[in-house]
PDB file of N, CA and C in Angstrom:
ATOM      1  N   UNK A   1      81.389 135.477  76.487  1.00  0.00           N
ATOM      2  CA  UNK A   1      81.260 134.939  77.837  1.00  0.00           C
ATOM      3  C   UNK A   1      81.574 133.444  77.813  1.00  0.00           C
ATOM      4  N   UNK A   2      82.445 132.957  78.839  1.00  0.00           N
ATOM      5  CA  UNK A   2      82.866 131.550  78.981  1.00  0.00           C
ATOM      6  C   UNK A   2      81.915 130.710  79.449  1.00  0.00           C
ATOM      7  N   UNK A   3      82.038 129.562  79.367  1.00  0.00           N
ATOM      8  CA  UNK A   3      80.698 128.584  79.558  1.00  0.00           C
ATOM      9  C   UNK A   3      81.059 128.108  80.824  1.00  0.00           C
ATOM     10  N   UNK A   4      80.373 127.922  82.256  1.00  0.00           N
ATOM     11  CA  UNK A   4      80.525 127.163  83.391  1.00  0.00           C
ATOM     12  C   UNK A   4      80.733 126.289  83.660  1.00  0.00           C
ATOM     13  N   UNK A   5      81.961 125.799  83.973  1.00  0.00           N
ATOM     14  CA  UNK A   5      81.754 124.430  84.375  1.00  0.00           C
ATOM     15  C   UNK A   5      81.094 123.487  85.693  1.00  0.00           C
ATOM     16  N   UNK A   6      80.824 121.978  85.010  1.00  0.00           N
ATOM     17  CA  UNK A   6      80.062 121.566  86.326  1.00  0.00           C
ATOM     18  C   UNK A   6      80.435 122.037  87.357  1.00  0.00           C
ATOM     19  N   UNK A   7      81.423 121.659  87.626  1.00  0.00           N
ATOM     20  CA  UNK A   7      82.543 121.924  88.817  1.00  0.00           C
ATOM     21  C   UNK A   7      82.411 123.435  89.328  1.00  0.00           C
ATOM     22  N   UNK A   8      82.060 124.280  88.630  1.00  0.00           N
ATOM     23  CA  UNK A   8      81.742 125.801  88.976  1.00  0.00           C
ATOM     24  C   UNK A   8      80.460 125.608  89.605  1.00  0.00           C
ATOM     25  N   UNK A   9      79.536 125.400  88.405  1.00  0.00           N
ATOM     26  CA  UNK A   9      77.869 125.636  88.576  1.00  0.00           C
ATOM     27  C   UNK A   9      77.503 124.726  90.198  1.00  0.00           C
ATOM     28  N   UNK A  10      78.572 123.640  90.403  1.00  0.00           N
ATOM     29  CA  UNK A  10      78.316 122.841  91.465  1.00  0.00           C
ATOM     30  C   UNK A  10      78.829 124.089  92.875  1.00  0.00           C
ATOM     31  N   UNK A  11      79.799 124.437  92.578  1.00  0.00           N
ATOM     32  CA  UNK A  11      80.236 125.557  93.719  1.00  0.00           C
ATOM     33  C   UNK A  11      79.366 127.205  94.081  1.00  0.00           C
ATOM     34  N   UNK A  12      78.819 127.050  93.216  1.00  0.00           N
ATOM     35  CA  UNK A  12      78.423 128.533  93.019  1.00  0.00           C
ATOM     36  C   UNK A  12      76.995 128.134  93.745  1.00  0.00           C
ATOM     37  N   UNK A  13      76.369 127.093  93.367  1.00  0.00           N
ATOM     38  CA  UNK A  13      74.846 126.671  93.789  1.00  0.00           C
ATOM     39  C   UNK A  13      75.409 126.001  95.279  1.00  0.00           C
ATOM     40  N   UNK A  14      76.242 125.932  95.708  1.00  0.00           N
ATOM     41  CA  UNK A  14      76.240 125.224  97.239  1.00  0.00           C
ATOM     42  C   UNK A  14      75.884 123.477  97.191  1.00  0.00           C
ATOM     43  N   UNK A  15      75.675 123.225  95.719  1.00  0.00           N
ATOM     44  CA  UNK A  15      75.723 121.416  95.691  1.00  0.00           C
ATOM     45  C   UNK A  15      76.536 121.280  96.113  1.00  0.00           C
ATOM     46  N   UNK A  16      76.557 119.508  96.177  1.00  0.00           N
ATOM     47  CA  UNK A  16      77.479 118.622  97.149  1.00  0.00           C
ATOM     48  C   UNK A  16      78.684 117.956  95.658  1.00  0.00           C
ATOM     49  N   UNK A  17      79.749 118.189  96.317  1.00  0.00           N
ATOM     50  CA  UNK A  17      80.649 117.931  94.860  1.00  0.00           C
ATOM     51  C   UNK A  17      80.434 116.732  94.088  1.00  0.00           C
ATOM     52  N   UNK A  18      80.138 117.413  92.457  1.00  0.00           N
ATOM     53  CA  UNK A  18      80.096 115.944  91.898  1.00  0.00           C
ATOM     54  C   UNK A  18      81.326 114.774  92.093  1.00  0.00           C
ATOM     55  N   UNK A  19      80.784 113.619  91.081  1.00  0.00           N
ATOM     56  CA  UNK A  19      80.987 112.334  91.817  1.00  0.00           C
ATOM     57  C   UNK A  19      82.364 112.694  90.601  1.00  0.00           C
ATOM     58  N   UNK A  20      83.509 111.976  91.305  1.00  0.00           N
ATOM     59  CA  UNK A  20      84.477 111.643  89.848  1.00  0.00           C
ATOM     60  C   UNK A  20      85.441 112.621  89.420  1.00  0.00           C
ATOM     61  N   UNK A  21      85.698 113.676  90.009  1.00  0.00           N
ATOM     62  CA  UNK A  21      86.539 114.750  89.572  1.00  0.00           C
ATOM     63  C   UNK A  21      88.184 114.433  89.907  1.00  0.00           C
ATOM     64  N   UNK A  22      88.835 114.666  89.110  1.00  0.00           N
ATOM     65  CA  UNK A  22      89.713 114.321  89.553  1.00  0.00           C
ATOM     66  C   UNK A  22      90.400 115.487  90.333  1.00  0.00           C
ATOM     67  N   UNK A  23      92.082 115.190  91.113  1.00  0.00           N
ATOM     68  CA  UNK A  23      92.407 116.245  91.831  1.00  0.00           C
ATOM     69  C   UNK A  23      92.369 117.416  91.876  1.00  0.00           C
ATOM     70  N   UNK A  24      92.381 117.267  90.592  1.00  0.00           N
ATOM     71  CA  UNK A  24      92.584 119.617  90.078  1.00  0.00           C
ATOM     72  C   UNK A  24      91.543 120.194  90.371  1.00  0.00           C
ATOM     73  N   UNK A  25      89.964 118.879  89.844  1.00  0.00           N
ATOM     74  CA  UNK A  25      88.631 119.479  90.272  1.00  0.00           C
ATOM     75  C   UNK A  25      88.331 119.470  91.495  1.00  0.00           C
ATOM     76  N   UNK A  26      88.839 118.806  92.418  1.00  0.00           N
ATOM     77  CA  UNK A  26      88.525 118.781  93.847  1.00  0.00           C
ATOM     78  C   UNK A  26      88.898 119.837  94.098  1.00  0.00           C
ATOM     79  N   UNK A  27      90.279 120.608  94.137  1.00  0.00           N
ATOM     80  CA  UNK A  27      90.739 121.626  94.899  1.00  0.00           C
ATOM     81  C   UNK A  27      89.870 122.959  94.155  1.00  0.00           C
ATOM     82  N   UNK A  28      89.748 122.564  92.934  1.00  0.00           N
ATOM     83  CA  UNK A  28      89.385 124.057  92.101  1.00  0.00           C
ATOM     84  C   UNK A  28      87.406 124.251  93.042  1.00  0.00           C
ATOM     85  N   UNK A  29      86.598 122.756  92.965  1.00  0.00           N
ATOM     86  CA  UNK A  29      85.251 123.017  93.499  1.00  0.00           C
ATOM     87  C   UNK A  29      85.501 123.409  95.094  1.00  0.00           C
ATOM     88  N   UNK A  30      86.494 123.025  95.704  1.00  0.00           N
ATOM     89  CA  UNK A  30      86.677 123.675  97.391  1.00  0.00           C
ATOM     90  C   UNK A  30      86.689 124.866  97.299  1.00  0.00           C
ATOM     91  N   UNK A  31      87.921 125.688  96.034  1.00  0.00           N
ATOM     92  CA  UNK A  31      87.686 127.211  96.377  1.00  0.00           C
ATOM     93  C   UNK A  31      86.636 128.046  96.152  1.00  0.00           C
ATOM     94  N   UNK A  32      86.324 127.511  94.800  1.00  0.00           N
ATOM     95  CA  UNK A  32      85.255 128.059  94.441  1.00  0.00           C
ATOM     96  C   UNK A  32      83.863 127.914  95.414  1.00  0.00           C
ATOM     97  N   UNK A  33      83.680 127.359  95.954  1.00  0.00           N
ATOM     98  CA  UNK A  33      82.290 126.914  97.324  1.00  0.00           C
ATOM     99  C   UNK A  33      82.832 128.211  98.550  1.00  0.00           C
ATOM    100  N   UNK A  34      83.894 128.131  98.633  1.00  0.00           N
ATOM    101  CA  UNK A  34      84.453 128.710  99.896  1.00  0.00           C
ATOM    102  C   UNK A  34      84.006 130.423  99.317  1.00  0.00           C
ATOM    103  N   UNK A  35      84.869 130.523  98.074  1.00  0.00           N
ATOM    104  CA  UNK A  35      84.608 131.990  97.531  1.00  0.00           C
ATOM    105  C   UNK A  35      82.927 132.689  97.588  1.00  0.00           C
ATOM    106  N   UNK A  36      82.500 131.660  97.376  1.00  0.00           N
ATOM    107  CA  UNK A  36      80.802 132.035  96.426  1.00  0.00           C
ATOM    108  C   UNK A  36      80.283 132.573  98.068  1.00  0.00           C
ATOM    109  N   UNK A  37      80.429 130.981  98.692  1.00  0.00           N
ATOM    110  CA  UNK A  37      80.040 131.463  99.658  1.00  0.00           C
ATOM    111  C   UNK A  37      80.516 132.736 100.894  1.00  0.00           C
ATOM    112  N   UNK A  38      81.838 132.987 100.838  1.00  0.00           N
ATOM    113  CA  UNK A  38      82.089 134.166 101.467  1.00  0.00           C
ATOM    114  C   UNK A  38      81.807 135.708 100.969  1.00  0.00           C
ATOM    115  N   UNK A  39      80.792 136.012  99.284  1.00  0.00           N
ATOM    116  CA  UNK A  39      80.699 136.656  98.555  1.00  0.00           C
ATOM    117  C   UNK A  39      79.193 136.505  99.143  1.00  0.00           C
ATOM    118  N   UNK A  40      78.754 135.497  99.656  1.00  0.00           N
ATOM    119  CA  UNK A  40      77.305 135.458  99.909  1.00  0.00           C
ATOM    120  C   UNK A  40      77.073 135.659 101.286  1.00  0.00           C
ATOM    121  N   UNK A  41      77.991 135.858 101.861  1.00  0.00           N
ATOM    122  CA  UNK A  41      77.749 135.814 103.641  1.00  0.00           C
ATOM    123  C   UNK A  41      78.389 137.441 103.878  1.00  0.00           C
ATOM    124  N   UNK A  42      78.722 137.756 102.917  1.00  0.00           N
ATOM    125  CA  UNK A  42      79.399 139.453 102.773  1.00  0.00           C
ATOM    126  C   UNK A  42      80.733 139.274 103.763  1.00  0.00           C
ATOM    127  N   UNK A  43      81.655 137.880 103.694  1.00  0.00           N
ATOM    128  CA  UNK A  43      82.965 138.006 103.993  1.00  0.00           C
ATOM    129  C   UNK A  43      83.645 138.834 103.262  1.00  0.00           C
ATOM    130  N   UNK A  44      83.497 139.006 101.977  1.00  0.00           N
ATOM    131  CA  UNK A  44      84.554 139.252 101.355  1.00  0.00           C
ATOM    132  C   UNK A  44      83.337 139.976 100.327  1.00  0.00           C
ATOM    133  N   UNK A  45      84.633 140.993  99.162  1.00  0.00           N
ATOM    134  CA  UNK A  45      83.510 141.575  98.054  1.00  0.00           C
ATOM    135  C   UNK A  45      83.522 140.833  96.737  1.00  0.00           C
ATOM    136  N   UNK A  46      82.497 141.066  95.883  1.00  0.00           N
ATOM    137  CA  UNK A  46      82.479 140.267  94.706  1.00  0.00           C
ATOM    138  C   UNK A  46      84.123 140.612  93.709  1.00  0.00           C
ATOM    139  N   UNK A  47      84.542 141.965  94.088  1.00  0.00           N
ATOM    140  CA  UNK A  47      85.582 141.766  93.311  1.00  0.00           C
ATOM    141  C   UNK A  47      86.476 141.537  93.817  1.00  0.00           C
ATOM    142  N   UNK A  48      86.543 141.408  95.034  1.00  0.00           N
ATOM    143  CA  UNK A  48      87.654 140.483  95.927  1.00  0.00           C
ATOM    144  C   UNK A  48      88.034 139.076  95.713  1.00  0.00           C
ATOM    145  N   UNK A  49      86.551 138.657  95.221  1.00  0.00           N
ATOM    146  CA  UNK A  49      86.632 137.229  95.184  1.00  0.00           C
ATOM    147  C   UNK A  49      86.813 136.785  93.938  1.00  0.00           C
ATOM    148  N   UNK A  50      86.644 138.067  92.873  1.00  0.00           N
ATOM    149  CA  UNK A  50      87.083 137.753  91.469  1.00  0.00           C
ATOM    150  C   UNK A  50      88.549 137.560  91.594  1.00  0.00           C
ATOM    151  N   UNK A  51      89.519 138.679  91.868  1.00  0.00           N
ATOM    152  CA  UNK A  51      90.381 138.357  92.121  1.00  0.00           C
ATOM    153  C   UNK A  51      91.278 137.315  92.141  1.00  0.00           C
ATOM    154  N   UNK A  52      90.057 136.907  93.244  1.00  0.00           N
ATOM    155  CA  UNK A  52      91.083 135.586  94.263  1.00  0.00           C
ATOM    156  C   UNK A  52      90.450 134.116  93.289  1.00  0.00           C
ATOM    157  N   UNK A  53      89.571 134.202  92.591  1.00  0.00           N
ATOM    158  CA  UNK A  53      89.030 133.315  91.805  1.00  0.00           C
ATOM    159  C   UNK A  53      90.593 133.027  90.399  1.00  0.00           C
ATOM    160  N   UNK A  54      90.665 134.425  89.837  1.00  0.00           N
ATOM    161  CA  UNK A  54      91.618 134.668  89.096  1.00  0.00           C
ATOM    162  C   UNK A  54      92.902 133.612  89.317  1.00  0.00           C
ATOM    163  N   UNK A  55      93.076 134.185  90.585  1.00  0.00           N
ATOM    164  CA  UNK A  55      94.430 133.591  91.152  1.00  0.00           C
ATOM    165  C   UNK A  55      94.374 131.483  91.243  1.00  0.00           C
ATOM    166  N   UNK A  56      93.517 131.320  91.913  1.00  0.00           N
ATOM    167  CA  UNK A  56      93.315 130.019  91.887  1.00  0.00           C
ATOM    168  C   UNK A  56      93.069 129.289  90.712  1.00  0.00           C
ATOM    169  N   UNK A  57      92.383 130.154  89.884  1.00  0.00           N
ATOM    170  CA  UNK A  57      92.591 129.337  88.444  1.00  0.00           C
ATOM    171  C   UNK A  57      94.079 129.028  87.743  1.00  0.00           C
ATOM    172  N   UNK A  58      94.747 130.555  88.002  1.00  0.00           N
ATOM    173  CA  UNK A  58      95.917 130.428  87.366  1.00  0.00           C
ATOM    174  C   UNK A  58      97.074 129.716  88.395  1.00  0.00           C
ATOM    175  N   UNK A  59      96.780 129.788  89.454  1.00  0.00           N
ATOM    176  CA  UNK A  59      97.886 128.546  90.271  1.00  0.00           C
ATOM    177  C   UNK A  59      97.331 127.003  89.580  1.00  0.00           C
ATOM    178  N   UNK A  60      95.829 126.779  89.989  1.00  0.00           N
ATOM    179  CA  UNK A  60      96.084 125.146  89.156  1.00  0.00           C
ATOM    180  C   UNK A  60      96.168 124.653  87.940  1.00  0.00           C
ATOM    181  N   UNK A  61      96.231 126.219  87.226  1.00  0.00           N
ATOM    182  CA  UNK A  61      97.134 125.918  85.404  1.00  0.00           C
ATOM    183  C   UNK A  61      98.281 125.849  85.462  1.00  0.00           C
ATOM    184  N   UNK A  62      98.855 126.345  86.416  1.00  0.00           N
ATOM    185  CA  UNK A  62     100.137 126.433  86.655  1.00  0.00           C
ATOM    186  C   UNK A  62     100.834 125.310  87.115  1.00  0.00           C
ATOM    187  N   UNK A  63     100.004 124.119  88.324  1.00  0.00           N
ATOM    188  CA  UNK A  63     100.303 123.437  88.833  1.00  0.00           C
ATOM    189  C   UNK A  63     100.320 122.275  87.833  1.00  0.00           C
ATOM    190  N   UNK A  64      98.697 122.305  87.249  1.00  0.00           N
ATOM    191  CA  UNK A  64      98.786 121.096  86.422  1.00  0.00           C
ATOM    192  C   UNK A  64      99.773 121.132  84.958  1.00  0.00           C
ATOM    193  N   UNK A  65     100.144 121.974  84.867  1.00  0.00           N
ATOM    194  CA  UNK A  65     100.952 122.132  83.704  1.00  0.00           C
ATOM    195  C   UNK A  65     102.473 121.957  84.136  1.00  0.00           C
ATOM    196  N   UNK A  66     103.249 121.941  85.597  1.00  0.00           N
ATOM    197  CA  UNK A  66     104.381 121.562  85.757  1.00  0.00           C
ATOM    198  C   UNK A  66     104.249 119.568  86.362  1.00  0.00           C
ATOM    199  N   UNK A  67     103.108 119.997  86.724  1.00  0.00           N
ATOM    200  CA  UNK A  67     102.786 118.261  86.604  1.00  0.00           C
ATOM    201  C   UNK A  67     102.785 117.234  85.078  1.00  0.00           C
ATOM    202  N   UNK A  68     102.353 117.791  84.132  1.00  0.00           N
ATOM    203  CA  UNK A  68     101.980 117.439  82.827  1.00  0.00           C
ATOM    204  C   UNK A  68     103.631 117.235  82.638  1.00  0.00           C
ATOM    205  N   UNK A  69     104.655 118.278  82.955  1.00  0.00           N
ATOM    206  CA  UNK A  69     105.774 118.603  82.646  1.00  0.00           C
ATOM    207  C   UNK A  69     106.876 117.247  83.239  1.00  0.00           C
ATOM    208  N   UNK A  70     106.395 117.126  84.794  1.00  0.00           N
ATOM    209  CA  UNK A  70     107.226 116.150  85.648  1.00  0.00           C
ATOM    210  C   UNK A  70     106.660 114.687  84.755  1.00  0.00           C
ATOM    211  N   UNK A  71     105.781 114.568  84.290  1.00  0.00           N
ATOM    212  CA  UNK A  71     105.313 113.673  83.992  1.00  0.00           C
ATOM    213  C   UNK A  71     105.888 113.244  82.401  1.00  0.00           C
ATOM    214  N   UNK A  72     106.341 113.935  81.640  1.00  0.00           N
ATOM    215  CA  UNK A  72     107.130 113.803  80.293  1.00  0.00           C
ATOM    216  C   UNK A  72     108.433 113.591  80.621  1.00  0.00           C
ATOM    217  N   UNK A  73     108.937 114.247  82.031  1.00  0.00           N
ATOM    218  CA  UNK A  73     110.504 113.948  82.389  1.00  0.00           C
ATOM    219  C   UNK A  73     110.492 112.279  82.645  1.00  0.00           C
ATOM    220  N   UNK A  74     109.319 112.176  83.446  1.00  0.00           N
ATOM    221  CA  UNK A  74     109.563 110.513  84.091  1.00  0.00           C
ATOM    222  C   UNK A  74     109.412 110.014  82.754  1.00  0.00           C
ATOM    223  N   UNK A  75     108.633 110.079  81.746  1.00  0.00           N
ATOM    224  CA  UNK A  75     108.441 109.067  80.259  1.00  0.00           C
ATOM    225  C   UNK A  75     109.756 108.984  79.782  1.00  0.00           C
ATOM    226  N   UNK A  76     110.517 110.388  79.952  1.00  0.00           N
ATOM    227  CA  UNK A  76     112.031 110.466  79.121  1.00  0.00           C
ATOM    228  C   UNK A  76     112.824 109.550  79.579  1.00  0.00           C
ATOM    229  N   UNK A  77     112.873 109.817  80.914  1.00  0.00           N
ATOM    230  CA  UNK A  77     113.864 109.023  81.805  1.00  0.00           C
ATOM    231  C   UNK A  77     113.558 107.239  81.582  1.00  0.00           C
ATOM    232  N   UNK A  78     112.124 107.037  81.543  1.00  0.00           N
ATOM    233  CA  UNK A  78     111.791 105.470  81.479  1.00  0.00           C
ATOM    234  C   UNK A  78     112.475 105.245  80.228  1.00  0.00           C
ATOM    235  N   UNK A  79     112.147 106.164  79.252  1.00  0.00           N
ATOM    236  CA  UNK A  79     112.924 105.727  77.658  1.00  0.00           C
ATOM    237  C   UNK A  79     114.066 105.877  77.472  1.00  0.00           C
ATOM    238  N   UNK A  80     114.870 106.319  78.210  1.00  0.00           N
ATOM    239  CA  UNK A  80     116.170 106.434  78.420  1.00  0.00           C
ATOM    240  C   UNK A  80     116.920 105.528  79.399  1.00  0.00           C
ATOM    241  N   UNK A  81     116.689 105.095  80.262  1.00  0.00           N
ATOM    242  CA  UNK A  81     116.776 104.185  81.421  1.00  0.00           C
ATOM    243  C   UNK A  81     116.665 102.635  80.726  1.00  0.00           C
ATOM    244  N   UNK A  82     115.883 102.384  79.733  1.00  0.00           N
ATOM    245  CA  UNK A  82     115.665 100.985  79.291  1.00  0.00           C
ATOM    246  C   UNK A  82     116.824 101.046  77.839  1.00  0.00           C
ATOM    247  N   UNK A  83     116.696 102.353  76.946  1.00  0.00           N
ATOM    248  CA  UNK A  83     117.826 102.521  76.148  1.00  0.00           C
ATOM    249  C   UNK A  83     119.072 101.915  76.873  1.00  0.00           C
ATOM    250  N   UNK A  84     119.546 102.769  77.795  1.00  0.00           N
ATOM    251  CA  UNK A  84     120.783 102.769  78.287  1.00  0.00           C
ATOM    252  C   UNK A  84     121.140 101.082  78.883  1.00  0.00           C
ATOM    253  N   UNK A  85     119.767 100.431  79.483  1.00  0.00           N
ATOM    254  CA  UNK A  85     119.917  99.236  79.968  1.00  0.00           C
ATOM    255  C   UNK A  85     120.544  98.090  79.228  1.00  0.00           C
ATOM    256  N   UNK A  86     120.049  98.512  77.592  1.00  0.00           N
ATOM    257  CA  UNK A  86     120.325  97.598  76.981  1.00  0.00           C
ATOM    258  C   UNK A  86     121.437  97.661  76.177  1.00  0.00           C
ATOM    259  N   UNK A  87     122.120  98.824  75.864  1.00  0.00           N
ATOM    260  CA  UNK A  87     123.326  99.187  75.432  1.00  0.00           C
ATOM    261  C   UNK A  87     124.594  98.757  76.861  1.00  0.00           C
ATOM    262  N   UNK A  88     124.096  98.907  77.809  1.00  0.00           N
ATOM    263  CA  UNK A  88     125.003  98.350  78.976  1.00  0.00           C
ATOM    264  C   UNK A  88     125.405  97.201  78.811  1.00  0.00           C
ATOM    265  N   UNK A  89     124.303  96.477  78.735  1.00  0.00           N
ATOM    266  CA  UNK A  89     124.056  94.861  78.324  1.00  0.00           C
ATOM    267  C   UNK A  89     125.256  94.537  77.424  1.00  0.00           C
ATOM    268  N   UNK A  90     125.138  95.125  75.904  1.00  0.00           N
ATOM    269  CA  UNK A  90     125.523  94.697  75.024  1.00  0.00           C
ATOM    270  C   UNK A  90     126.566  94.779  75.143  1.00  0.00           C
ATOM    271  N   UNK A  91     127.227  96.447  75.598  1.00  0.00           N
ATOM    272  CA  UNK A  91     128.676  96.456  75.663  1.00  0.00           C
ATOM    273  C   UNK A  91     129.223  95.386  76.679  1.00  0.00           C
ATOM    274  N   UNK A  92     128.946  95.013  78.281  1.00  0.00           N
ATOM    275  CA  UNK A  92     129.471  94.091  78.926  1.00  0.00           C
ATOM    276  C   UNK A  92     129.842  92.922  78.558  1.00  0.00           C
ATOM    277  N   UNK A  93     128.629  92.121  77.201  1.00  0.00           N
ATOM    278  CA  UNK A  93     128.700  91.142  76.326  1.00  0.00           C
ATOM    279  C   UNK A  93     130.172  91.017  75.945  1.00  0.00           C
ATOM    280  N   UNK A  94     130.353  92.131  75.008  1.00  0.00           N
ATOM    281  CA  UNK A  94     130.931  92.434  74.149  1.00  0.00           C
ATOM    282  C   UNK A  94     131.614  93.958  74.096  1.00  0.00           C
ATOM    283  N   UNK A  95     132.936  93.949  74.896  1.00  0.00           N
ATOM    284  CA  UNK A  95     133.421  95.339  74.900  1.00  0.00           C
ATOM    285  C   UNK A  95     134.157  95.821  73.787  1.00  0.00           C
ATOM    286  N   UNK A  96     133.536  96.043  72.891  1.00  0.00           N
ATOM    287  CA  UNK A  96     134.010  97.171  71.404  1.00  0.00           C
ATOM    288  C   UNK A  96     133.721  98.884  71.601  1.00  0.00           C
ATOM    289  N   UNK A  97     134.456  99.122  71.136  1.00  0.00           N
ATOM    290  CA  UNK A  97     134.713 100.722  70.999  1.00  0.00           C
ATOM    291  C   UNK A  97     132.730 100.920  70.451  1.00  0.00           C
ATOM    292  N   UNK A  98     132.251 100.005  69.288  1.00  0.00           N
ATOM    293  CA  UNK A  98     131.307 100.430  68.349  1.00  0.00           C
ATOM    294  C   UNK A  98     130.112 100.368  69.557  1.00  0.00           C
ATOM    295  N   UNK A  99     130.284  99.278  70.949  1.00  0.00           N
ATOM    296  CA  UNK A  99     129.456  99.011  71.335  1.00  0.00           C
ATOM    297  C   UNK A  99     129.243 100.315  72.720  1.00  0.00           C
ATOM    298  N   UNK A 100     130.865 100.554  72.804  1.00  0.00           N
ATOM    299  CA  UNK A 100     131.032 101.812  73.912  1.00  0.00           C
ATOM    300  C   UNK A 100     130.597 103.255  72.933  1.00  0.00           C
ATOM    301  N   UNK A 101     130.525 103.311  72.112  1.00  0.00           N
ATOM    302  CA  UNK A 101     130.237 104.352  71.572  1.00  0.00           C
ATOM    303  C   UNK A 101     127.871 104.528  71.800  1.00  0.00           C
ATOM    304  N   UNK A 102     127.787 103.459  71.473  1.00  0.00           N
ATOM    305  CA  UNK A 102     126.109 103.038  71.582  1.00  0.00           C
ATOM    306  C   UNK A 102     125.833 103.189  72.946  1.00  0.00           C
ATOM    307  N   UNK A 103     126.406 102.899  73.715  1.00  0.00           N
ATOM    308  CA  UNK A 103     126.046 103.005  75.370  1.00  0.00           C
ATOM    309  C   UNK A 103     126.120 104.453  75.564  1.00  0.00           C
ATOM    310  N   UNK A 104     127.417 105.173  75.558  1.00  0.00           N
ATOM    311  CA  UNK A 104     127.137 106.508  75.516  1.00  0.00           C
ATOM    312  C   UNK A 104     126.080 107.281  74.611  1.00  0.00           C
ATOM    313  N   UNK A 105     126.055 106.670  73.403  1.00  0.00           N
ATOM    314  CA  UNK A 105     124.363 107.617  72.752  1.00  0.00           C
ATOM    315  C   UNK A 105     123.475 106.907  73.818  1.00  0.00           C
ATOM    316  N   UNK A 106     123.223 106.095  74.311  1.00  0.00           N
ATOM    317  CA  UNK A 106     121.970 106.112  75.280  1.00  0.00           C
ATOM    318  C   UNK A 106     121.921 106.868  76.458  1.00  0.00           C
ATOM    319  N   UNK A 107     123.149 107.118  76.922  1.00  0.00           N
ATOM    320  CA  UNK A 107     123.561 108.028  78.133  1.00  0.00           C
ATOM    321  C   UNK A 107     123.329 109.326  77.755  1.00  0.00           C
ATOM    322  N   UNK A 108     123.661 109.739  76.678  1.00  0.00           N
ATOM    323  CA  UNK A 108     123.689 110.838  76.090  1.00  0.00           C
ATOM    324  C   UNK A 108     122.065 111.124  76.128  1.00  0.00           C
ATOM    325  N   UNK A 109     121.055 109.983  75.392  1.00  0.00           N
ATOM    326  CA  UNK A 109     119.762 110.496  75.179  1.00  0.00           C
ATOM    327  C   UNK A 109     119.520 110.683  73.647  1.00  0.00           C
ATOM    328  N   UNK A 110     120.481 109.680  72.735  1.00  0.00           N
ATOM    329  CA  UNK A 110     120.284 109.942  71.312  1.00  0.00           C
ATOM    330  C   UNK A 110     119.675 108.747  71.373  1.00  0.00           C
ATOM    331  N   UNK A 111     119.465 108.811  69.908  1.00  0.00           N
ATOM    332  CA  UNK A 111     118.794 107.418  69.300  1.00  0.00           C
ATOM    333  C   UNK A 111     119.362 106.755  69.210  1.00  0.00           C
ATOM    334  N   UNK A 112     118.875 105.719  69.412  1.00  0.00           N
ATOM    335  CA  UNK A 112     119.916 104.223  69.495  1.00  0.00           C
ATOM    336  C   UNK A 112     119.402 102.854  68.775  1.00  0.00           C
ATOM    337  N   UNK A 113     120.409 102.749  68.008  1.00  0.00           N
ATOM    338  CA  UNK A 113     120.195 101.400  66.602  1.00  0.00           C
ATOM    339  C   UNK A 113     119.344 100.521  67.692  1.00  0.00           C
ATOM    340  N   UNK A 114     118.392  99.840  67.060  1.00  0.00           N
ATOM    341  CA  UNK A 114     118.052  98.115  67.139  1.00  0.00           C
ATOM    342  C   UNK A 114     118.611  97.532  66.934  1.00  0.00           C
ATOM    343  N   UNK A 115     119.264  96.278  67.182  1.00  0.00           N
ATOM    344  CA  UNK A 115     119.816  95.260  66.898  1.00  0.00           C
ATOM    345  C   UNK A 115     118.799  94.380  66.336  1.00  0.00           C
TER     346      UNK A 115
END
């Protein structure tokens, strides 16, 4: 059996959301309050709401994990974007084949010498 989290034990008991959660926990303690409580007012059935519990977990693994994802693209791009900045640099300096060849590995997304 899995262990509860605050963020559950806070939804399931009808507390007032803890302090500090960040986004994923906000949306995850809304459904979960909404569920418990429509399982407690006999909106809906307990395995209805398992279900739908199911589902909401696995949409904000889903969500936060293409977020985690957008978020390694923007790091790439920053490390690639300042690569490329400075190989631009150099070649404009100095237009050599050795230096047009370095600008394209930064364009490209290879590694690129220090000077």
């Amino acid at each position: 059996m899995s262990e509860i989290s605050v963020v559950e034990k806070a939804a399931m008991h009808g507390e007032p959301m803890p302090v500090g959660l960040c986004g994923r926990e906000v949306v995850e303690y809304i459904g979960l309050r909404y569920l418990y409580l429509s399982v407690k007012r006999g909106i809906i059935t307990r395995e209805m709401a398992s279900k739908e519990k199911r589902q909401l977990i696995a949409d904000l693994n889903g969500a936060e994990a293409a977020h985690e994802f957008d978020i390694k693209c923007w790091e790439s791009a920053g490390r690639r974007y300042a690569a490329t900045e400075s190989a631009r640099n150099t070649y404009r300096k100095n237009r050599t084949l050795e230096n047009a060849d370095k600008l394209m590995a930064a364009l490209d997304g290879l590694e690129v010498p220090r000077e």
